[in-house]
Protein backbone atom coordinates (compact mmCIF):
# COMPACT_ATOMS: atom_id res chain seq x y z
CA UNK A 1 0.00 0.00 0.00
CA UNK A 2 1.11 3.98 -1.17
CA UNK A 3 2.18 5.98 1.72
CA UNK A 4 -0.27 8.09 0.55
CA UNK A 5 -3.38 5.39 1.28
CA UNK A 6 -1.88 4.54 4.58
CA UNK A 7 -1.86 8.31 5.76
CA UNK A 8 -5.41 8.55 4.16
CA UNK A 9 -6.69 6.42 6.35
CA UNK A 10 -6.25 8.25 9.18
CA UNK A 11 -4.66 6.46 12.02
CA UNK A 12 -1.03 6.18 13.64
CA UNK A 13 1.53 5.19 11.35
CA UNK A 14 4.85 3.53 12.98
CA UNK A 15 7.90 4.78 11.10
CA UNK A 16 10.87 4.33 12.93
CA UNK A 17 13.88 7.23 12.35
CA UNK A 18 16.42 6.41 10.07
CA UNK A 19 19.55 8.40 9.15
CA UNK A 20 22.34 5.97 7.46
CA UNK A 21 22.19 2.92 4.89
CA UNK A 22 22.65 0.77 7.94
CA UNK A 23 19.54 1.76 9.78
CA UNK A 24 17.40 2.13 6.72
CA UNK A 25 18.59 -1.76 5.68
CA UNK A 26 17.41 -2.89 9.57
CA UNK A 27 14.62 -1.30 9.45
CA UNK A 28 13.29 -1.75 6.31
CA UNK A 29 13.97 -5.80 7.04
CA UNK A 30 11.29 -5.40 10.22
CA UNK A 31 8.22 -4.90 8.16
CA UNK A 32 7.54 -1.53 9.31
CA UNK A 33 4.97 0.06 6.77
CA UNK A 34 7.38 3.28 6.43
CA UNK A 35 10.13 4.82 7.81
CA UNK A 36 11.33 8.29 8.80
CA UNK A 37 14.57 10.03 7.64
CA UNK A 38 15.39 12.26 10.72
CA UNK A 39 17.05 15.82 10.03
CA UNK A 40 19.25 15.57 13.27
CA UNK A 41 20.50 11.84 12.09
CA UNK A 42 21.36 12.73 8.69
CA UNK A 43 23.51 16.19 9.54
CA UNK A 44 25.41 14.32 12.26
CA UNK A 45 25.79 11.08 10.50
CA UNK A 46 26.57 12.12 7.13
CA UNK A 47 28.33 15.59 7.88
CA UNK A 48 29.17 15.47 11.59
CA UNK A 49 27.07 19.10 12.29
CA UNK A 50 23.97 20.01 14.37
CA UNK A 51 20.25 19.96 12.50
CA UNK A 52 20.59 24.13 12.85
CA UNK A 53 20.13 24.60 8.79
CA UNK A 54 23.85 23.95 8.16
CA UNK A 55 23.25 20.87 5.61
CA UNK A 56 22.53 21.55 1.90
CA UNK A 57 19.97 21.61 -0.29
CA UNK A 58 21.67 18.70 -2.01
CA UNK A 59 23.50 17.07 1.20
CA UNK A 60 19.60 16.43 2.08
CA UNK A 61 18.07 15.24 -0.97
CA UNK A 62 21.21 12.91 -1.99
CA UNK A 63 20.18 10.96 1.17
CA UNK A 64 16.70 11.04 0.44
CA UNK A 65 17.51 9.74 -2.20
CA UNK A 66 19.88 7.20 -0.92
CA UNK A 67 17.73 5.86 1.66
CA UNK A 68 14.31 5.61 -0.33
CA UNK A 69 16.12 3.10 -2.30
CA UNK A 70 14.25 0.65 -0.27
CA UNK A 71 11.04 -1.58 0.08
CA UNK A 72 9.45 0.48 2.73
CA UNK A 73 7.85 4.08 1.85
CA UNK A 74 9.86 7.03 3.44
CA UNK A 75 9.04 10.02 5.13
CA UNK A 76 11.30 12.89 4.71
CA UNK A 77 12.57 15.30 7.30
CA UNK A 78 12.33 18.70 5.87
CA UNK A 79 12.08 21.44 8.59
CA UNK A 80 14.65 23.18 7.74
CA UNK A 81 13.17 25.83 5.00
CA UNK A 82 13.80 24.41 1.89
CA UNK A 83 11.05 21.36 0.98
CA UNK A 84 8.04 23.62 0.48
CA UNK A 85 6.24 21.38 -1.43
CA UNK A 86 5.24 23.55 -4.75
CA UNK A 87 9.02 24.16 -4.74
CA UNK A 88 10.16 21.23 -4.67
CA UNK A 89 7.55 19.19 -6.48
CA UNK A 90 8.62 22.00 -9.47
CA UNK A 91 12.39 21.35 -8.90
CA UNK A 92 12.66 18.02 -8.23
CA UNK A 93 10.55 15.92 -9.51
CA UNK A 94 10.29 12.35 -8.07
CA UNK A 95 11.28 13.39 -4.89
């Protein structure tokens, strides 16, 4: 089922936060029905910084893109100013 059908049907979704390959792989191997890339775990995993807006543009969407690459739908973390979704649906499509 779509992330989109299991949000739609209003009740509590489990999605455990992910941040690296290694907890996306565990994770997705559970059989949780999606997952959640946190902002804080990706800027101190992948750059070794604070989630205060100091990670890119693109250090954020190449590890959305990284860690979508599995079974399990994935919900993005994308508080810090830049995913407004016209914008980004515009710019980047198929994210």
């Amino acid at each position: 089922m779509s992330l989109k059908k299991r949000l739609q049907e209003r009740r509590i979704v489990v999605a455990p936060g992910i941040y690296d390959m290694v907890s996306m792989r565990i994770a997705d191997a559970m059989g949780f029905e999606t997952l959640y890339m946190t902002g804080f775990g990706v800027a101190a995993s992948h750059l070794g910084l604070p989630d205060a807006g100091l990670a890119s543009f693109a250090d954020v969407e190449s590890r959305v893109r990284l860690l979508a690459g599995g079974k399990t739908p994935l919900i993005a973390d994308g508080d810090t100013g830049f995913w407004r979704t016209a914008e980004c649906a515009a710019r980047h499509p198929g994210l």
